[in-house]
N, C-alpha and C. Protein backbone atom coordinates (compact mmCIF):
# COMPACT_ATOMS: atom_id res chain seq x y z
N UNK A 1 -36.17 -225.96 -63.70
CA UNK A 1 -34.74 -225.89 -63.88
C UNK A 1 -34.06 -226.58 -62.70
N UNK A 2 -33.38 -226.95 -63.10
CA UNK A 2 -31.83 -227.85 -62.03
C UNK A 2 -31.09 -227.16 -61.48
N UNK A 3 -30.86 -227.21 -60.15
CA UNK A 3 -29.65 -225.92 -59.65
C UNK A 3 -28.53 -227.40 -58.79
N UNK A 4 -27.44 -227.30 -58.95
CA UNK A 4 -26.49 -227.76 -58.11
C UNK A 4 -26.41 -226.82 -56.96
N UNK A 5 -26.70 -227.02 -55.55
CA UNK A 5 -26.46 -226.31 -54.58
C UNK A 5 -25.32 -226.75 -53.76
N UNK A 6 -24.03 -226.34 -53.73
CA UNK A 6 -22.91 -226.61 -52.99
C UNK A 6 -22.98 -225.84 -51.79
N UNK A 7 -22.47 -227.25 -50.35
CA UNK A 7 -22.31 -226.20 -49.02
C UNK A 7 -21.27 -225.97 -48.74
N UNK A 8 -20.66 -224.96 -48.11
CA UNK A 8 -19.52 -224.60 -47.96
C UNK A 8 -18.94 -224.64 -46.87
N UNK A 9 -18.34 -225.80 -46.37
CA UNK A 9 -17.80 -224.94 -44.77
C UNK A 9 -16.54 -224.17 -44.89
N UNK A 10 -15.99 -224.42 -43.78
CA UNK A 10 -14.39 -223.68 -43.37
C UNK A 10 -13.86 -224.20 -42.58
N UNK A 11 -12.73 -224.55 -42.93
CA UNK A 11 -11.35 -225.31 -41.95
C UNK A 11 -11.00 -224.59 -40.74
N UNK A 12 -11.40 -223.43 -40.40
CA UNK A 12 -11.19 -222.49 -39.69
C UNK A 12 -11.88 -222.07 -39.26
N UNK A 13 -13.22 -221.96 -39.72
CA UNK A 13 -14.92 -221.59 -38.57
C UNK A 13 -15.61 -222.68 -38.99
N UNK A 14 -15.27 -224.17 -38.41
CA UNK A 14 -16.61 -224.75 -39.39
C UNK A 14 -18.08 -224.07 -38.76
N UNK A 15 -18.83 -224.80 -39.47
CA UNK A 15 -20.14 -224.65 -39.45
C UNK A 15 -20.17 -225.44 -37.69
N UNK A 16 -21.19 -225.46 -37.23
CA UNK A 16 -21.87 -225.96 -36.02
C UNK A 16 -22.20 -227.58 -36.36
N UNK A 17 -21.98 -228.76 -35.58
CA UNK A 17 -21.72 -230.23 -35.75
C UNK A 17 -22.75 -230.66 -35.30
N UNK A 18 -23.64 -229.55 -34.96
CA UNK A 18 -25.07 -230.67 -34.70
C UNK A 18 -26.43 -230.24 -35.31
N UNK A 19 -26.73 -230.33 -36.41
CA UNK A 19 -27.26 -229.49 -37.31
C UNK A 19 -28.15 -230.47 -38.00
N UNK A 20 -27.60 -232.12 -37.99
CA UNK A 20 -28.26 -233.02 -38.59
C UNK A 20 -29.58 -233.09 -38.65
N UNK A 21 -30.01 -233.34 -37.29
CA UNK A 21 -32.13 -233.12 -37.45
C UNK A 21 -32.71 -231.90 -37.83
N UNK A 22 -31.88 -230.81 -38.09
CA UNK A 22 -32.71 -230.11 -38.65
C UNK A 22 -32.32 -229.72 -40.40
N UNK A 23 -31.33 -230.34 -40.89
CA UNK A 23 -31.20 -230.47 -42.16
C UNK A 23 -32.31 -231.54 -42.68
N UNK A 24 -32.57 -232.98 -41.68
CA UNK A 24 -33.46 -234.00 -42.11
C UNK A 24 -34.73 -233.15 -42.11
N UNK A 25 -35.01 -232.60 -41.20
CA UNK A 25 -36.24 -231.56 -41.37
C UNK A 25 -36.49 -231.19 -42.58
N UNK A 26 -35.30 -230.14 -43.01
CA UNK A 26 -35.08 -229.34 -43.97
C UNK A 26 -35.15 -230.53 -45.65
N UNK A 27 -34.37 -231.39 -45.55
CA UNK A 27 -34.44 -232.41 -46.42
C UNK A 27 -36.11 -232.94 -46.90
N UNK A 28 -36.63 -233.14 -45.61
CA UNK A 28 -37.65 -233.97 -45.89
C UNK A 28 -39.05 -232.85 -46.36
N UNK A 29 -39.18 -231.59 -45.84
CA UNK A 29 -39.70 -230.19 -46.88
C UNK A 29 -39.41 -230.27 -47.80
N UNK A 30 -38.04 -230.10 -48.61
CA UNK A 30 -37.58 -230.42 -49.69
C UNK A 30 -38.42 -231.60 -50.73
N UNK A 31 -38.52 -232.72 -50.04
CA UNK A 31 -39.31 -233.95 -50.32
C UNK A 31 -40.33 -233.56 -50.58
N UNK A 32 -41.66 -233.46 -49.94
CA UNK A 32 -42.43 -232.92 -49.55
C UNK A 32 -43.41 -232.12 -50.07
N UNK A 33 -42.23 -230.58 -51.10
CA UNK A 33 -42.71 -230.04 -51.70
C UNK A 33 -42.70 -229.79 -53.30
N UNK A 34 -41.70 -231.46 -53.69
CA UNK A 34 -41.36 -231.62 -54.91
C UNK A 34 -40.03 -231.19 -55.44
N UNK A 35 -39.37 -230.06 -54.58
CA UNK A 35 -37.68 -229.51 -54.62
C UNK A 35 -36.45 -230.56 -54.91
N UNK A 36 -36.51 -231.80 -54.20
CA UNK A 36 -35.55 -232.75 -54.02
C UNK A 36 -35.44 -233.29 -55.06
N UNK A 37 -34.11 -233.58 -55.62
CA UNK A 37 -33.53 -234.49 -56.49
C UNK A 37 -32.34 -235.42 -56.11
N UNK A 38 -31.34 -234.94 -55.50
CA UNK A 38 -30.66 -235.46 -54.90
C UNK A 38 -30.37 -235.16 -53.78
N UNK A 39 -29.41 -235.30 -52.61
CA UNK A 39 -28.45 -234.89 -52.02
C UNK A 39 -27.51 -235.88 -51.18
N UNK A 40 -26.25 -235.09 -50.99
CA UNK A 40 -25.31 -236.41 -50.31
C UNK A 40 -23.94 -235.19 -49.56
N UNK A 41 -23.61 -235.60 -48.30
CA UNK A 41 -22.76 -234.92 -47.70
C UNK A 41 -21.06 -235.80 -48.01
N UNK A 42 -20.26 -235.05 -47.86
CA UNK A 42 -18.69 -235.36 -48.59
C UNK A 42 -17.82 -235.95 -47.78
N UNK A 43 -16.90 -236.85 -48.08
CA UNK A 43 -15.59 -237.19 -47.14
C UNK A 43 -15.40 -236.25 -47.31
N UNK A 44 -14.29 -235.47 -45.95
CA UNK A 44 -13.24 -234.76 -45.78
C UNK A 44 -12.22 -234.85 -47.20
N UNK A 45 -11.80 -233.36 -47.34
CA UNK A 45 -11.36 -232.96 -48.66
C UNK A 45 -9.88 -233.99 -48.30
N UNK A 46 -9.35 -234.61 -47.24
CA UNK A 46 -8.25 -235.71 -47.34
C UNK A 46 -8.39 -237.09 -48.03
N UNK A 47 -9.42 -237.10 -47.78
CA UNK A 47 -9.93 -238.82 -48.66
C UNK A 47 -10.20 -238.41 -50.24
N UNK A 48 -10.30 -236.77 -50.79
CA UNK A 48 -10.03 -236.86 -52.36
C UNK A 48 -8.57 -237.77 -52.88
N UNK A 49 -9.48 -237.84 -54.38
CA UNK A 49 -8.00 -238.21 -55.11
C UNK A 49 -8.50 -237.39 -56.66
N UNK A 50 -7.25 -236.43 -57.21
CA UNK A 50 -7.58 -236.15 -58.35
C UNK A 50 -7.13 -236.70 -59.36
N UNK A 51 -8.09 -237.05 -60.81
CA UNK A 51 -7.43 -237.78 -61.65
C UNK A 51 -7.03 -237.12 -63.03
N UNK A 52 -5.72 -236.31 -63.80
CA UNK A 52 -5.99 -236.31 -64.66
C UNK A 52 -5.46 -237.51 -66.27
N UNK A 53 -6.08 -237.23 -67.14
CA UNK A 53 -5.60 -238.11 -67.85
C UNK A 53 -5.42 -237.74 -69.35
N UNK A 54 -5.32 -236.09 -69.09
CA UNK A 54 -5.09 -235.37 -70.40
C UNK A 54 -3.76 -235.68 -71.27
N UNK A 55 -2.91 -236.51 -70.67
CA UNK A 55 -1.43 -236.99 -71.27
C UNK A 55 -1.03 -238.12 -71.67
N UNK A 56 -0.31 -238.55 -71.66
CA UNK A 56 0.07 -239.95 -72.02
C UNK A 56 -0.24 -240.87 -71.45
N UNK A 57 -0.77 -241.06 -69.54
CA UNK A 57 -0.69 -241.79 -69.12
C UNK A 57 -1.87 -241.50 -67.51
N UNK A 58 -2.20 -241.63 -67.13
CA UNK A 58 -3.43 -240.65 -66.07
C UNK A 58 -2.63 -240.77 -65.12
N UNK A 59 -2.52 -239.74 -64.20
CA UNK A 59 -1.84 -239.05 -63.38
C UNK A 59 -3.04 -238.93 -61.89
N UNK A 60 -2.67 -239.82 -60.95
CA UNK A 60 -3.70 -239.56 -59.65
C UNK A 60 -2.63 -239.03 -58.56
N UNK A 61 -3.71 -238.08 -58.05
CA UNK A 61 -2.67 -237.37 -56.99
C UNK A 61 -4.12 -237.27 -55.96
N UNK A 62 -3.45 -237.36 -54.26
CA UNK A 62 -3.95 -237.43 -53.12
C UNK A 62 -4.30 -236.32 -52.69
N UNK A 63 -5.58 -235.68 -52.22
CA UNK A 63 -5.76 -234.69 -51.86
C UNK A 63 -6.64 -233.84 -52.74
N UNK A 64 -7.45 -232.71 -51.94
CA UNK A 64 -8.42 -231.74 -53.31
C UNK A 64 -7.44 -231.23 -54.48
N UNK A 65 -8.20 -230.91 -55.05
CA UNK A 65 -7.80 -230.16 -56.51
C UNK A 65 -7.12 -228.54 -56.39
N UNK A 66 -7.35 -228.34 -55.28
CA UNK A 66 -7.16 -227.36 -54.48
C UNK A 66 -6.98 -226.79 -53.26
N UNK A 67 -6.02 -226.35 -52.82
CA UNK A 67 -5.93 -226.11 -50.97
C UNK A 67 -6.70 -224.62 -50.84
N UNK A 68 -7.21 -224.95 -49.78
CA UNK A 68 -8.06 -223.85 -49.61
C UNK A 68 -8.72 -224.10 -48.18
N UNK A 69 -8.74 -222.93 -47.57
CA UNK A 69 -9.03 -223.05 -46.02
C UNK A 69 -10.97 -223.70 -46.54
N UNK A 70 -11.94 -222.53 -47.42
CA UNK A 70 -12.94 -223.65 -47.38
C UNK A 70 -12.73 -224.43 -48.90
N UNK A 71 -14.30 -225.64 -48.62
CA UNK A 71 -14.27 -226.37 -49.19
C UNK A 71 -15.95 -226.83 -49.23
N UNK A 72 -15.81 -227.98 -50.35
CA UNK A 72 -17.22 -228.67 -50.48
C UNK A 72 -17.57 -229.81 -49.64
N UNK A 73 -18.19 -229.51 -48.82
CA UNK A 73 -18.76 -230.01 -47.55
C UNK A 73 -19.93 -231.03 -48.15
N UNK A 74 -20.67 -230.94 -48.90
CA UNK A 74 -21.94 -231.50 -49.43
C UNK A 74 -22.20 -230.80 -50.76
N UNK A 75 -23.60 -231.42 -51.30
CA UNK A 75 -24.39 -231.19 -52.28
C UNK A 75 -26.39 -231.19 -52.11
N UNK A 76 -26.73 -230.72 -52.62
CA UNK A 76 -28.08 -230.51 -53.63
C UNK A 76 -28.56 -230.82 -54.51
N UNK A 77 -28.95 -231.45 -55.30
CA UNK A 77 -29.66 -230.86 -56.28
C UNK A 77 -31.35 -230.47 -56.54
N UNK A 78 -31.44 -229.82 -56.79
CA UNK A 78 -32.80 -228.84 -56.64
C UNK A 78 -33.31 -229.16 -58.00
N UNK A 79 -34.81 -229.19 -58.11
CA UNK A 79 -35.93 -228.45 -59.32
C UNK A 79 -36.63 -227.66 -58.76
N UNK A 80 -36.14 -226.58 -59.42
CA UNK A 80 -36.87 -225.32 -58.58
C UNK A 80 -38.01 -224.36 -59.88
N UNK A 81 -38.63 -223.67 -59.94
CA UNK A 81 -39.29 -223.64 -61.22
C UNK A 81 -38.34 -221.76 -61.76
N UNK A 82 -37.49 -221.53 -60.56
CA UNK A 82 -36.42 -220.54 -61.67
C UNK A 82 -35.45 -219.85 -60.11
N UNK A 83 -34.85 -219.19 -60.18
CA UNK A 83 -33.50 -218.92 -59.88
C UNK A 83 -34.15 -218.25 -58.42
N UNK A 84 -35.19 -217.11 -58.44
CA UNK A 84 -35.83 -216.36 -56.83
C UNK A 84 -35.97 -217.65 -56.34
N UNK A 85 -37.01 -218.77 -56.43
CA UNK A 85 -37.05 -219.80 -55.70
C UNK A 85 -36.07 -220.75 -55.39
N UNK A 86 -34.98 -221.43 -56.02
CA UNK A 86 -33.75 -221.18 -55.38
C UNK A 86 -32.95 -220.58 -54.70
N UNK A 87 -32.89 -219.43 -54.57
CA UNK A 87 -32.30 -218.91 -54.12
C UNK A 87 -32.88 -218.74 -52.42
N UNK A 88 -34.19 -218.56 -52.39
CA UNK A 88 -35.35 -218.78 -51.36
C UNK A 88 -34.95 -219.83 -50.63
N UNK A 89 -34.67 -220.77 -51.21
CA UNK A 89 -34.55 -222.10 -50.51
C UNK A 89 -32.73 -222.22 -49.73
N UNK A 90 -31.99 -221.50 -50.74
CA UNK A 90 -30.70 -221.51 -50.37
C UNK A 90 -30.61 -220.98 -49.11
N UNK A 91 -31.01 -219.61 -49.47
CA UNK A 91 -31.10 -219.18 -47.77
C UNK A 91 -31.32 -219.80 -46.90
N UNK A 92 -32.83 -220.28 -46.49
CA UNK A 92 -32.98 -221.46 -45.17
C UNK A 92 -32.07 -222.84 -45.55
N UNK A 93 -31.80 -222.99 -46.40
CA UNK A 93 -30.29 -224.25 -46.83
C UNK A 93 -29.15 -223.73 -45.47
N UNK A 94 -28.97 -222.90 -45.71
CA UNK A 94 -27.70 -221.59 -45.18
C UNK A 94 -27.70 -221.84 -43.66
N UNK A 95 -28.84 -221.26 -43.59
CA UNK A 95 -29.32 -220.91 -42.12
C UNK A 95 -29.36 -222.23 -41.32
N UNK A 96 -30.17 -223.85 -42.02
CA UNK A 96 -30.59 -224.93 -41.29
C UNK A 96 -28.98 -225.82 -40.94
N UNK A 97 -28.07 -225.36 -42.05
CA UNK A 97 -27.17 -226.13 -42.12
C UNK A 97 -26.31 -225.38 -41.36
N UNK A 98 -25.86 -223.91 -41.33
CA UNK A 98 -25.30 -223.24 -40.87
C UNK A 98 -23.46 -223.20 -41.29
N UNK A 99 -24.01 -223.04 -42.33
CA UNK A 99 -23.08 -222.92 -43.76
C UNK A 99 -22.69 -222.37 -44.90
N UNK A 100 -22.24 -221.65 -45.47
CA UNK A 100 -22.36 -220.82 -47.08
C UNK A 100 -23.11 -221.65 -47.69
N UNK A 101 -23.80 -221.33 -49.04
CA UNK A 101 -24.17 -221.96 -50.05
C UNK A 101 -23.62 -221.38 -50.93
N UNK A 102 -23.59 -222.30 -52.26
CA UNK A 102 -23.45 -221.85 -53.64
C UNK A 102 -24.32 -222.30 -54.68
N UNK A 103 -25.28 -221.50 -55.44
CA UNK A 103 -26.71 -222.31 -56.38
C UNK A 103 -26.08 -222.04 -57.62
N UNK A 104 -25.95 -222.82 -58.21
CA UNK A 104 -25.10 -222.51 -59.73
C UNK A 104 -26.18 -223.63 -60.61
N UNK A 105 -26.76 -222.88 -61.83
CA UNK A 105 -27.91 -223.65 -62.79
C UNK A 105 -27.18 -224.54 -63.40
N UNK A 106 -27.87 -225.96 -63.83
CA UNK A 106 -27.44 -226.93 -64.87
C UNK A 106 -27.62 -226.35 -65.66
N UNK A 107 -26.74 -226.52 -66.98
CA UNK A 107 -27.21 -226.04 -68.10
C UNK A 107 -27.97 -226.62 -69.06
């Protein structure tokens, strides 16, 4: 199964800024042990643009979809063979990155 794993920081506690070699660590286990499918870290929620185009004409506006002290910092995506082992992995995700996670299944 596929899990989207979102990291979470906070505008207000981020996470710790030097975390990189041991996410590559963490990344390359991932690799390693067959887990990895994707991953990619985010512009700052200022460089969004949202688009909708449910109306007559598409409508882009500057900024997240939402204000909110946190936000989506990065991504995951996992094959994990069910939800304990995800979740397994989220944790040291958590801990290496020093960040919330969120594991939500593809459907």
């Amino acid at each position: 199964m596929r899990y989207l794993v979102s990291v979470i920081d906070d505008k207000s506690n981020p996470g710790s800024t030097d975390r990189q070699p041991a996410i590559s660590a963490f990344n390359e286990r991932l690799i390693a042990e067959g887990y990895w499918v994707f991953a990619g870290g985010l512009a700052d929620t200022d460089a969004a643009t949202v688009v909708d185009n449910r109306g007559e004409q598409a409508v882009f506006s500057d900024g997240p979809f939402v204000e909110s002290k946190e936000y989506l910092a990065g991504v995951w995506v996992w094959e994990a063979p069910d939800l304990d082992v995800a979740l397994k992995l989220a944790a040291e995700a958590s801990k290496v990155c020093d960040r919330k996670i969120e594991v939500r299944p593809f459907l």
